[in-house]
Protein backbone atom coordinates (compact mmCIF):
# COMPACT_ATOMS: atom_id res chain seq x y z
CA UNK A 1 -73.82 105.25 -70.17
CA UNK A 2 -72.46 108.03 -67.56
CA UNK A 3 -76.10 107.70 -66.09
CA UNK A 4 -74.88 103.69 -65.34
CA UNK A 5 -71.10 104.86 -64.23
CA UNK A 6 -72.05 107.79 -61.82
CA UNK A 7 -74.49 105.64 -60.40
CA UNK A 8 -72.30 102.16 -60.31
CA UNK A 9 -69.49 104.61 -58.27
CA UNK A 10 -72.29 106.26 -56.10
CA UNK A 11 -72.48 103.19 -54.59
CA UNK A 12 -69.04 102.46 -54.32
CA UNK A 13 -68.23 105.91 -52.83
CA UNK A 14 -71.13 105.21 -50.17
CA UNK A 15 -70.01 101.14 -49.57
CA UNK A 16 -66.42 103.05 -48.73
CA UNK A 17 -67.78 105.92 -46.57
CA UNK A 18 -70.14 103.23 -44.55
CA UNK A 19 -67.35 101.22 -44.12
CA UNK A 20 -65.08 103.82 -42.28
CA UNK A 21 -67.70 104.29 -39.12
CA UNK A 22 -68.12 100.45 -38.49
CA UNK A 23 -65.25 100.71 -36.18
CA UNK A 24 -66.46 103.46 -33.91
CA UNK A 25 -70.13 102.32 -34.08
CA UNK A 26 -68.63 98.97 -32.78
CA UNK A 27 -66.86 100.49 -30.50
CA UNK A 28 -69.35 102.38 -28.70
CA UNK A 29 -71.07 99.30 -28.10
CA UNK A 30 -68.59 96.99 -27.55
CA UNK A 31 -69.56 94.57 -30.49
CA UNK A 32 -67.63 93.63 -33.34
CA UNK A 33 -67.54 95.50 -36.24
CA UNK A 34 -68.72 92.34 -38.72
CA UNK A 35 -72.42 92.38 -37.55
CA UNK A 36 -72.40 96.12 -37.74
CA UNK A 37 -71.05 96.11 -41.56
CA UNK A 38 -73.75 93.43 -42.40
CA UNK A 39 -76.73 95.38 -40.45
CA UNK A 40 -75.06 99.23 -42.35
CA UNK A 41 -75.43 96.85 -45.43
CA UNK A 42 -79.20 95.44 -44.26
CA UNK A 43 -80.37 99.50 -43.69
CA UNK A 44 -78.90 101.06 -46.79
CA UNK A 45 -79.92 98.35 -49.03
CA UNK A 46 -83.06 96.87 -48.42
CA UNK A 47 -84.35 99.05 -45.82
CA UNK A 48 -83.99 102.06 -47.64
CA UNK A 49 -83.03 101.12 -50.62
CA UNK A 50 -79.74 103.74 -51.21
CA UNK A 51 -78.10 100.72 -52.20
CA UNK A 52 -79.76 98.10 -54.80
CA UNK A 53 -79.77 94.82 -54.59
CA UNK A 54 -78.64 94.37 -58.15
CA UNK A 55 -75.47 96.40 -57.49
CA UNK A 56 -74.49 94.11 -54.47
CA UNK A 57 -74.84 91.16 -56.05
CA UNK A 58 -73.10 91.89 -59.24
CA UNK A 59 -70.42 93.96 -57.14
CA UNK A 60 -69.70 90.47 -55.26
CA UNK A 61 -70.00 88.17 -57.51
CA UNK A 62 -69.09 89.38 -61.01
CA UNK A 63 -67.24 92.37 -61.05
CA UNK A 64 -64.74 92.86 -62.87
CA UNK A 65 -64.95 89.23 -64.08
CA UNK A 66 -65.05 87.66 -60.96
CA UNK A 67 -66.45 89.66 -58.09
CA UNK A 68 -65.21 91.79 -55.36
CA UNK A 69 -65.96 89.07 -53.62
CA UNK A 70 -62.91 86.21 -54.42
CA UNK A 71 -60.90 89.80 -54.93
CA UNK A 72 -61.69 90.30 -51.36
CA UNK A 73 -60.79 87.00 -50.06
CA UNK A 74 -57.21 86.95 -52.03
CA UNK A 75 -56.35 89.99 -50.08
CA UNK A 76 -57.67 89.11 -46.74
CA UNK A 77 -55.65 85.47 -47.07
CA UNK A 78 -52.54 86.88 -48.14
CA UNK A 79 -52.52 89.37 -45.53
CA UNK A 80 -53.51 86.99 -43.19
CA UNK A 81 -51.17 84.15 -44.24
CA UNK A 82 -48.23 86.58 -43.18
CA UNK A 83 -48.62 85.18 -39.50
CA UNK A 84 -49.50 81.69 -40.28
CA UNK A 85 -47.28 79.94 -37.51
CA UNK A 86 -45.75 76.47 -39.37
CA UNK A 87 -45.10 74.83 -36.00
CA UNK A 88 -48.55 74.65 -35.39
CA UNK A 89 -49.75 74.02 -38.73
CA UNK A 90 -47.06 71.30 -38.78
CA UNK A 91 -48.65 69.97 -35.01
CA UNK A 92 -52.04 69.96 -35.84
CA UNK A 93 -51.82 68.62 -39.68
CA UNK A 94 -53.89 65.83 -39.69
CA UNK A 95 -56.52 67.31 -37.95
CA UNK A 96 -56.83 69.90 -40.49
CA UNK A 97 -57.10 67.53 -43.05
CA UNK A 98 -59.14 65.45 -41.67
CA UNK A 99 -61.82 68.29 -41.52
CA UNK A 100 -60.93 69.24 -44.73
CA UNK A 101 -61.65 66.03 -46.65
CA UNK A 102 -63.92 64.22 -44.09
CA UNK A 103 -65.32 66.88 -42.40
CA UNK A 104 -66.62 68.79 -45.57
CA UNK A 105 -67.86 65.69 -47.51
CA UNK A 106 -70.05 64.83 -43.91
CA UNK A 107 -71.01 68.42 -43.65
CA UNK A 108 -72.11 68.35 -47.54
CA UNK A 109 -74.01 65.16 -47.12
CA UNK A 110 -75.84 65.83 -43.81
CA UNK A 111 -77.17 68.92 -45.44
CA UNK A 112 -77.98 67.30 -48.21
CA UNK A 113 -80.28 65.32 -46.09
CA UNK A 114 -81.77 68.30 -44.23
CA UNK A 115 -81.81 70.44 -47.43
CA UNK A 116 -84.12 67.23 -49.31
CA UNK A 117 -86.54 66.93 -46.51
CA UNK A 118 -87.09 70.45 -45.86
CA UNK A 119 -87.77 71.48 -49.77
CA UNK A 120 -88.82 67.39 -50.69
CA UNK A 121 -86.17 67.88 -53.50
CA UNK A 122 -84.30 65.55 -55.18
CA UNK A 123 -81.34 63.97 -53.39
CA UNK A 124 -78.97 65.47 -56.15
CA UNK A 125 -80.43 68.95 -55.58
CA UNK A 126 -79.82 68.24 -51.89
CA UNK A 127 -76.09 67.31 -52.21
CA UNK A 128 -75.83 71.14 -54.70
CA UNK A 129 -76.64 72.82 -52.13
CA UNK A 130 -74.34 70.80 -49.31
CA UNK A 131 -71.56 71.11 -51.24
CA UNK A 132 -71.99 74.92 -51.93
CA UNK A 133 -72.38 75.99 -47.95
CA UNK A 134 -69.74 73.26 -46.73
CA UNK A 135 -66.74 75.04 -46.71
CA UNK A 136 -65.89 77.67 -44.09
CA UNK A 137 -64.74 81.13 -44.27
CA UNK A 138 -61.50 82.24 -42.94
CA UNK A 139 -62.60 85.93 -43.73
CA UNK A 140 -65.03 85.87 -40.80
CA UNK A 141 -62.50 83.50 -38.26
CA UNK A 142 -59.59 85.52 -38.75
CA UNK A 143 -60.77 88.66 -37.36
CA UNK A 144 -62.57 87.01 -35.07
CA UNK A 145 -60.06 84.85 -33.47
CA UNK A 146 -57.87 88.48 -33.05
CA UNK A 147 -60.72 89.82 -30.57
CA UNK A 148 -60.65 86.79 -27.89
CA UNK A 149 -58.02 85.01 -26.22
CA UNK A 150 -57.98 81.47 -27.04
CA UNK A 151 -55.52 78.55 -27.73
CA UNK A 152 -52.93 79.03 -30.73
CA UNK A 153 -53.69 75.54 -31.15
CA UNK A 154 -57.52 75.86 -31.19
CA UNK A 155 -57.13 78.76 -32.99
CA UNK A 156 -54.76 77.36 -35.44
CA UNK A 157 -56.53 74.58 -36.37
CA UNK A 158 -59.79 76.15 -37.39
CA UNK A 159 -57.80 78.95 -39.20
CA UNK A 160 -56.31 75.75 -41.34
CA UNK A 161 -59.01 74.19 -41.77
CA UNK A 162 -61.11 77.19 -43.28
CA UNK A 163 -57.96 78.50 -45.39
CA UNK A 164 -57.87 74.79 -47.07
CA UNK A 165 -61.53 73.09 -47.50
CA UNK A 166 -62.49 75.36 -50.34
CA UNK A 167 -61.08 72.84 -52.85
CA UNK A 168 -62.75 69.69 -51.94
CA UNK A 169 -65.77 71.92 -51.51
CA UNK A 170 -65.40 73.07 -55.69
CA UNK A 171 -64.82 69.16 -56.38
CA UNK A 172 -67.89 68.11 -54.84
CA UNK A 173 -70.18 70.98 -56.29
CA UNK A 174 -68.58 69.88 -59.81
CA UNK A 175 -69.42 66.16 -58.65
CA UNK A 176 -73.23 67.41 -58.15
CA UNK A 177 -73.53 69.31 -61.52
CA UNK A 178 -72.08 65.68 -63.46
CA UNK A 179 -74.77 64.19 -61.71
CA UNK A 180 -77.69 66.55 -62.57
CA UNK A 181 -76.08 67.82 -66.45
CA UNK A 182 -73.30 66.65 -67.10
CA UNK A 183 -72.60 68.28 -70.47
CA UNK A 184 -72.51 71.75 -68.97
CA UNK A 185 -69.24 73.69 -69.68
CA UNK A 186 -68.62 74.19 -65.64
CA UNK A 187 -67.07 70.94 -65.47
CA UNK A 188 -65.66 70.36 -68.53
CA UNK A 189 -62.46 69.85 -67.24
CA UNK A 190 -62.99 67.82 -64.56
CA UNK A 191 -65.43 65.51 -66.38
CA UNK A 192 -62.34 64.96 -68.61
CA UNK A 193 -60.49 64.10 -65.68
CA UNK A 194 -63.08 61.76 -64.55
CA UNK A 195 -64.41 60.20 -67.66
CA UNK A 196 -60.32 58.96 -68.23
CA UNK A 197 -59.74 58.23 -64.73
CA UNK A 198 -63.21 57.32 -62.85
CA UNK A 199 -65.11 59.51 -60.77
CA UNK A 200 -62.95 58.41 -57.64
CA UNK A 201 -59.65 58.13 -59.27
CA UNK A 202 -60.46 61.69 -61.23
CA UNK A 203 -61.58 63.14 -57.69
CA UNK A 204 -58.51 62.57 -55.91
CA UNK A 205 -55.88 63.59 -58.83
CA UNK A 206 -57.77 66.63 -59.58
CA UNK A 207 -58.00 67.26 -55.91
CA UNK A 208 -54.15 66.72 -55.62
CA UNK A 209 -53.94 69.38 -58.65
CA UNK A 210 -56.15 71.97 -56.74
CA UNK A 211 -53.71 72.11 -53.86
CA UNK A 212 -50.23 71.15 -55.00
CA UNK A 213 -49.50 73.18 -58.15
CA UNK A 214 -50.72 76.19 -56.48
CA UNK A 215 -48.99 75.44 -53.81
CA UNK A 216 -45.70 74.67 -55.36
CA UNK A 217 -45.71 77.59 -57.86
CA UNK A 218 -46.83 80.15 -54.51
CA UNK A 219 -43.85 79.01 -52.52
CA UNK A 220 -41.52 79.73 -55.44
CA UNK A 221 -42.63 82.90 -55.95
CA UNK A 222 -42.35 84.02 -52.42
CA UNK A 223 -38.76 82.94 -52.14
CA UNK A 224 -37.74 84.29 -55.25
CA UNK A 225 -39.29 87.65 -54.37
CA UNK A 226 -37.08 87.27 -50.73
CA UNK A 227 -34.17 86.23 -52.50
CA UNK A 228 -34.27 89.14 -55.29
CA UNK A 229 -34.84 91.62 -52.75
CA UNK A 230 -31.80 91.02 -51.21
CA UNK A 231 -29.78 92.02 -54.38
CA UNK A 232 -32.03 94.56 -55.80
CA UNK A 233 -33.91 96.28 -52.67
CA UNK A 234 -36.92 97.02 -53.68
CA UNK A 235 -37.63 99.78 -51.01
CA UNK A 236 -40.89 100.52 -50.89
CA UNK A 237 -41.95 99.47 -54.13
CA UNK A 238 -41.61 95.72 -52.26
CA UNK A 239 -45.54 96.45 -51.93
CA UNK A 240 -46.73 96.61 -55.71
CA UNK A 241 -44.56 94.10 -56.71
CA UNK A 242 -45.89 91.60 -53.86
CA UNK A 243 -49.16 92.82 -54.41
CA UNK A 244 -48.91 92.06 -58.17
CA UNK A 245 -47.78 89.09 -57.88
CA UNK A 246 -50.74 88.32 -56.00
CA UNK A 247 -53.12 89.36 -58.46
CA UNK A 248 -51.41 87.64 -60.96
CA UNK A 249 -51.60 84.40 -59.13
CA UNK A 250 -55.22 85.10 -58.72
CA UNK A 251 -55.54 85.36 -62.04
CA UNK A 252 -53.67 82.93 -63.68
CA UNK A 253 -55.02 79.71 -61.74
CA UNK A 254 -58.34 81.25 -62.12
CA UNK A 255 -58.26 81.52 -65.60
CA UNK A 256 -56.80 77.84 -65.87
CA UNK A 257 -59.55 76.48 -63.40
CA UNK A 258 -57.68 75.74 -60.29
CA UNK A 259 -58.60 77.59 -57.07
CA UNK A 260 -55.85 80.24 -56.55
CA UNK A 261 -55.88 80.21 -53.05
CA UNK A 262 -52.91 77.66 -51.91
CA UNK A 263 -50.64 79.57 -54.06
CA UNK A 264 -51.35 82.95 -52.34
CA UNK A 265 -51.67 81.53 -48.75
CA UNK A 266 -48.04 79.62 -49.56
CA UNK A 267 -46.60 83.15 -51.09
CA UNK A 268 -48.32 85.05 -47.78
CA UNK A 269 -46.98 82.10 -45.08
CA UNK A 270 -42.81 82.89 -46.47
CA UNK A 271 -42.96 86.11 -46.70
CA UNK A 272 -44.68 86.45 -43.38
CA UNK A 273 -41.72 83.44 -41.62
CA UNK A 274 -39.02 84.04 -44.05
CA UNK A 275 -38.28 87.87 -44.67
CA UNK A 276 -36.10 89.81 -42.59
CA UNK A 277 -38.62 92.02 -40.79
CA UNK A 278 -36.74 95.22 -42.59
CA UNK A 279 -38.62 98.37 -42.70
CA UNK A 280 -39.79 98.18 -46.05
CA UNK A 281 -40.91 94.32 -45.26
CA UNK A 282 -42.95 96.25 -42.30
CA UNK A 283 -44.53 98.52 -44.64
CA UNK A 284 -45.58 96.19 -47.04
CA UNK A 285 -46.91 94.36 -43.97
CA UNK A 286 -48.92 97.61 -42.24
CA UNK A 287 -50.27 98.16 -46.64
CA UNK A 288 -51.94 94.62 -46.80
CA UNK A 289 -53.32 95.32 -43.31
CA UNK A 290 -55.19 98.06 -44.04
CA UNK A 291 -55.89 96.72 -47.53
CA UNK A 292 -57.39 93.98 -45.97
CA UNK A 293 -59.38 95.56 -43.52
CA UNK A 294 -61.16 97.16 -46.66
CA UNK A 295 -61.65 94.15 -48.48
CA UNK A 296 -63.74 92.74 -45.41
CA UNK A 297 -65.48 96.00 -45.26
CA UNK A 298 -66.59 95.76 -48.73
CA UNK A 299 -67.62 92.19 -48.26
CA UNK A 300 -69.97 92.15 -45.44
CA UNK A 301 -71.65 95.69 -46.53
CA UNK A 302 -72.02 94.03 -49.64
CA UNK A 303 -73.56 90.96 -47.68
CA UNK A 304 -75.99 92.50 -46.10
CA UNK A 305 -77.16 95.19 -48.91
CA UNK A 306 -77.51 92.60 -51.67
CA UNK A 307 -80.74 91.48 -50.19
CA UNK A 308 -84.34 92.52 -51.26
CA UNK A 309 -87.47 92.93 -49.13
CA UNK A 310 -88.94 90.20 -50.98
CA UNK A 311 -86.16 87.86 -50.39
CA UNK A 312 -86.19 88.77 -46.43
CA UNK A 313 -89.92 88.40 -46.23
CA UNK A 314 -90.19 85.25 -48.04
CA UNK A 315 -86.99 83.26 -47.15
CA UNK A 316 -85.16 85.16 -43.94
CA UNK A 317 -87.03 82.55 -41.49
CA UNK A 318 -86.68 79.07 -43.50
CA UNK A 319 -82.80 80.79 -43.61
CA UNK A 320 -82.81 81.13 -39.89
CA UNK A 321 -83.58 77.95 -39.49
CA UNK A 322 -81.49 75.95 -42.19
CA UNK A 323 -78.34 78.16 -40.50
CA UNK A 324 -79.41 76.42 -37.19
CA UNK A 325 -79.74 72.95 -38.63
CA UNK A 326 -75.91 73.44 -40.75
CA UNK A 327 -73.96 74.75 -37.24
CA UNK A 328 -75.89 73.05 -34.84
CA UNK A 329 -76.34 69.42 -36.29
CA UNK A 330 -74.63 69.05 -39.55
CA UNK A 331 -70.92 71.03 -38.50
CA UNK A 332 -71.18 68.76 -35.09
CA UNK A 333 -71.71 65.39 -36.45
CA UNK A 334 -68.92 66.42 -39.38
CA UNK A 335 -66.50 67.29 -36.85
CA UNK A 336 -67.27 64.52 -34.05
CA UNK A 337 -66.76 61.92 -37.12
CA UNK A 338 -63.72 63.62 -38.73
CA UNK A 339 -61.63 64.41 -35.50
CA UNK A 340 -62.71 61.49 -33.85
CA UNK A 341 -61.30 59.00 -36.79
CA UNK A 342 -57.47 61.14 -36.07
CA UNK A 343 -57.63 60.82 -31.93
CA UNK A 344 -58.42 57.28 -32.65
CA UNK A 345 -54.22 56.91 -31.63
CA UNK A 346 -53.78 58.41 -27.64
CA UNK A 347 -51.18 60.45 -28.49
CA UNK A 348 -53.35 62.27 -31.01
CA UNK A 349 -56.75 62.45 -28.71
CA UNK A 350 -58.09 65.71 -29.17
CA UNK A 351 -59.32 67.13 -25.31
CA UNK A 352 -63.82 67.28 -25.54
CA UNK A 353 -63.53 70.81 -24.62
CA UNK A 354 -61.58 71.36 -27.83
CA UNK A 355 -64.28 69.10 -29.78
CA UNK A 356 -67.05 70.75 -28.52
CA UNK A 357 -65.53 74.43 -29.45
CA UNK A 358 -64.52 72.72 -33.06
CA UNK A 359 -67.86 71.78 -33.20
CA UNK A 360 -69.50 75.09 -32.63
CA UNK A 361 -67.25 77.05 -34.37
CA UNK A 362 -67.07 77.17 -38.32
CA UNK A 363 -69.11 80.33 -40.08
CA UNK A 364 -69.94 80.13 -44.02
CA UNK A 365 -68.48 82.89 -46.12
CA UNK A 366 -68.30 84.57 -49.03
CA UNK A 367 -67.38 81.52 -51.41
CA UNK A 368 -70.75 79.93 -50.86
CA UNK A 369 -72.23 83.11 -51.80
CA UNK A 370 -70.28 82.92 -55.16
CA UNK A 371 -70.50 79.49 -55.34
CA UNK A 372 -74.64 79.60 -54.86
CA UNK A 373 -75.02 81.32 -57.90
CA UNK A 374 -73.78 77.90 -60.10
CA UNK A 375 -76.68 76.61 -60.23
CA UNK A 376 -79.00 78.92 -62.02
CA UNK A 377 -76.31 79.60 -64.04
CA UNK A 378 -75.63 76.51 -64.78
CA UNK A 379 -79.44 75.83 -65.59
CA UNK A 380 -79.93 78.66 -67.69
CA UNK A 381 -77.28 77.28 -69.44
CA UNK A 382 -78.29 73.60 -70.01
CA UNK A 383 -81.81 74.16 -69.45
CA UNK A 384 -82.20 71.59 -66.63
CA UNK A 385 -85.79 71.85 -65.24
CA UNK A 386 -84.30 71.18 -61.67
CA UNK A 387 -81.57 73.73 -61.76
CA UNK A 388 -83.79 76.35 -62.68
CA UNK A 389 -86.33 75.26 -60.74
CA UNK A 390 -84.16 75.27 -57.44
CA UNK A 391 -81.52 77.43 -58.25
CA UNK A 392 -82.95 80.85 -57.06
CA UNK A 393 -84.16 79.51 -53.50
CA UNK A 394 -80.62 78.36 -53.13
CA UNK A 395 -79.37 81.35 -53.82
CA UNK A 396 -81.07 83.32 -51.47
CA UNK A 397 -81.11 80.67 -48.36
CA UNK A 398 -77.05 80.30 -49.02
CA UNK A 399 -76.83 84.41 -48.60
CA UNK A 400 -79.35 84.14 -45.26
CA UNK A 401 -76.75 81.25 -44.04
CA UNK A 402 -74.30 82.97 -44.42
CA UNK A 403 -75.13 86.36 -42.94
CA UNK A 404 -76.83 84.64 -39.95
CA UNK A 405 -73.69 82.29 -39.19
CA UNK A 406 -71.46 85.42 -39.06
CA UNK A 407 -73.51 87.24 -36.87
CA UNK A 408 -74.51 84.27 -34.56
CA UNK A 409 -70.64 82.92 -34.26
CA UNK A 410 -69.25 86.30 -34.26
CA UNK A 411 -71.89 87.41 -30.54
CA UNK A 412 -71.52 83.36 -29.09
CA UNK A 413 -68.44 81.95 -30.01
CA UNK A 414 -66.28 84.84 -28.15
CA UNK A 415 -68.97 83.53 -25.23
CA UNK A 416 -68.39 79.61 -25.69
CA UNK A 417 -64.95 80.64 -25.76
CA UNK A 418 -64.43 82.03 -22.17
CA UNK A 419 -67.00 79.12 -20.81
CA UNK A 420 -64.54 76.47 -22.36
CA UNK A 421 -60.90 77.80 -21.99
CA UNK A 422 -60.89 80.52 -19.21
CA UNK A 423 -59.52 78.49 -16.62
CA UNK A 424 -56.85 77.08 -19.12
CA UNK A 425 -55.97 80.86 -20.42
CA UNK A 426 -55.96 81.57 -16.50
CA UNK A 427 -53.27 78.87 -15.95
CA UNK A 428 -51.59 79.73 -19.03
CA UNK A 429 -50.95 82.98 -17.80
């Protein structure tokens, strides 16, 4: 047992330590620090093998319960949800849900396609796997959008999109899994839902559940905590108690089966618009920074480490490729037929240089990676042939997708970005 613990927190302490010289490595040569957190993960894991494979994945995806993983992305949104600006939000709404609900069902069914041809697999097998790598990540846009100079607008939108598409993205893997077993305990509550109400009728309420009671019971809490700080003053405790509040957010809709996210994005958004910029507010502020800046850190070493030799020798191409086929055809016919149903009216037409950025732009994250372990699990569980059959490649390919969209969006889209809007930014400024 302290053979397992000193070598579980080995790894840790040398995730940490890694972590710390992405920035100057990046800076030296004038790349961002993402790719150079995946590649420190890529050397010291499968490369040379300081960091195993079995580690990373259970550090990501099931540790402590639920993975460092989800931990990582409740930081990173509340943090990041601090300078969500509402007038633009409010502006570009229905774009953002348009990609949200059409964009991500297009995206999941277009890969479905792809993903069925390329592996002949069944169609329902096809749609798994859409659904798991449709959403994505605002863990890899965030950061990203910081380094470039770009349209709050353009910026804003994509930011929105990626903060809200995770639910719809859950509904339709849980939509795949009634299809394939439906007596497996992962959607126990939603076949419920949908066995009273219809699988459309069930969709759409439990949809409307994912987003608004988080979302109701987040912006509560963040007022209250503004409110009570103005007759107790919390000082610089003001950062635990946000912070716990956080986690226990997290943890409650998670435990319940509803995505935690809205809540903690709704908390981050008032606090961020809504506090009086004291001090202490600062501080708390400058805390979730860092914090967050470690929670990415962990992430994409994690990322890149949790890989094996065999799994880069025998899928790393086919992944290459199916990352090509999801950003170059499957997020541009999703966007093209989302956005273009919204600038149907004049007044909303969206301009093509905007489309065409939209449509490049949209990296896959660290929820596919959790999500892509469902269905093995889910097959071990139920023993469904298919599921167990399939659910290892998908695995793996989702992890190649999703380390190869980071690193290609994260070296072109700062490119596409000055080719599209330089001579806007110019008149801008």
């Amino acid at each position: 047992m302290i053979s397992d613990f000193a070598t579980q927190y080995y790894q840790i302490s040398l995730i940490l330590i890694l972590a710390a010289f992405a920035i100057p490595i990046s800076r030296k040569i004038a790349i961002a620090d993402i790719p150079i957190l995946i590649f420190l993960g890529i050397i010291f894991g499968p490369m040379l093998g300081i960091i195993k494979s079995s580690f990373a994945s259970s550090f990501l995806t099931t540790f402590g319960g639920i993975g460092i993983g989800l931990l990582g992305i409740m930081i990173i949104l509340y943090y990041e949800s601090h300078h969500m600006n509402l007038r633009v939000l409010r502006k570009q709404f229905w774009n953002i849900v348009s990609l949200d609900i059409i964009g991500v069902i297009v995206t999941a069914l277009v890969s479905a396609a792809i993903f069925s041809l390329v592996f002949r697999a069944p169609i329902s097998i096809g749609f798994l796997f859409g659904a798991i790598v449709a959403p994505t990540d605002p863990a890899t846009l965030i950061p990203l959008f910081k380094r470039i100079k770009i349209k709050e607008d353009v910026s804003g939108t994509l930011v929105g999109e990626s903060l809200f598409n995770d639910p719809i993205s859950i509904i339709l893997v849980s939509i795949a899994i009634i299809f394939i077993t439906p007596n497996s305990s992962y959607v126990s509550s939603f076949s419920g839902i949908v066995s009273f109400l219809g699988l459309y009728g069930g969709s759409i309420i439990y949809f409307i559940m994912q987003i608004s009671i988080p979302a109701i019971i987040g912006g509560v809490i963040g007022f209250s905590v503004i409110i009570l700080n103005r007759f107790l003053n919390f000082e610089n405790l003001i950062v635990a108690l946000l912070l716990g509040l956080v986690i226990l957010e997290f943890t409650i809709f998670e435990a319940a089966g509803i995505t935690p996210f809205p809540a903690i994005i709704v908390t981050g958004a008032i606090i961020g618009n809504f506090s009086d910029k004291s001090i202490f507010w600062s501080r708390e502020e400058v805390f979730q920074e860092n914090l967050s800046f470690l929670a990415q850190a962990l992430i994409f070493l994690t990322l890149g480490s949790m890989l094996t030799r065999v799994d880069i020798g025998e899928f790393a191409l086919i992944g290459f490729g199916m990352t090509l086929l999801l950003l170059f055809i499957s997020r541009p016919v999703a966007v093209t037929m989302s956005l273009g149903l919204v600038s149907v009216k004049k007044e909303r037409r969206i301009p093509r240089r905007s489309m065409l950025f939209y449509s490049l732009v949209g990296p896959r994250g660290v929820v596919s990676v959790v999500m892509s372990t469902v269905p093995y699990t889910v097959g071990l569980e139920t023993d469904n042939k298919l599921l167990l059959q399939y659910g290892p490649s998908i695995a793996v390919i989702v992890s190649f997708i999703v380390l190869f969209s980071i690193i290609l969006q994260t070296i072109y889209v700062p490119f596409i970005s000055r080719r599209l809007f330089e001579g806007e930014q110019q008149n801008q400024s």
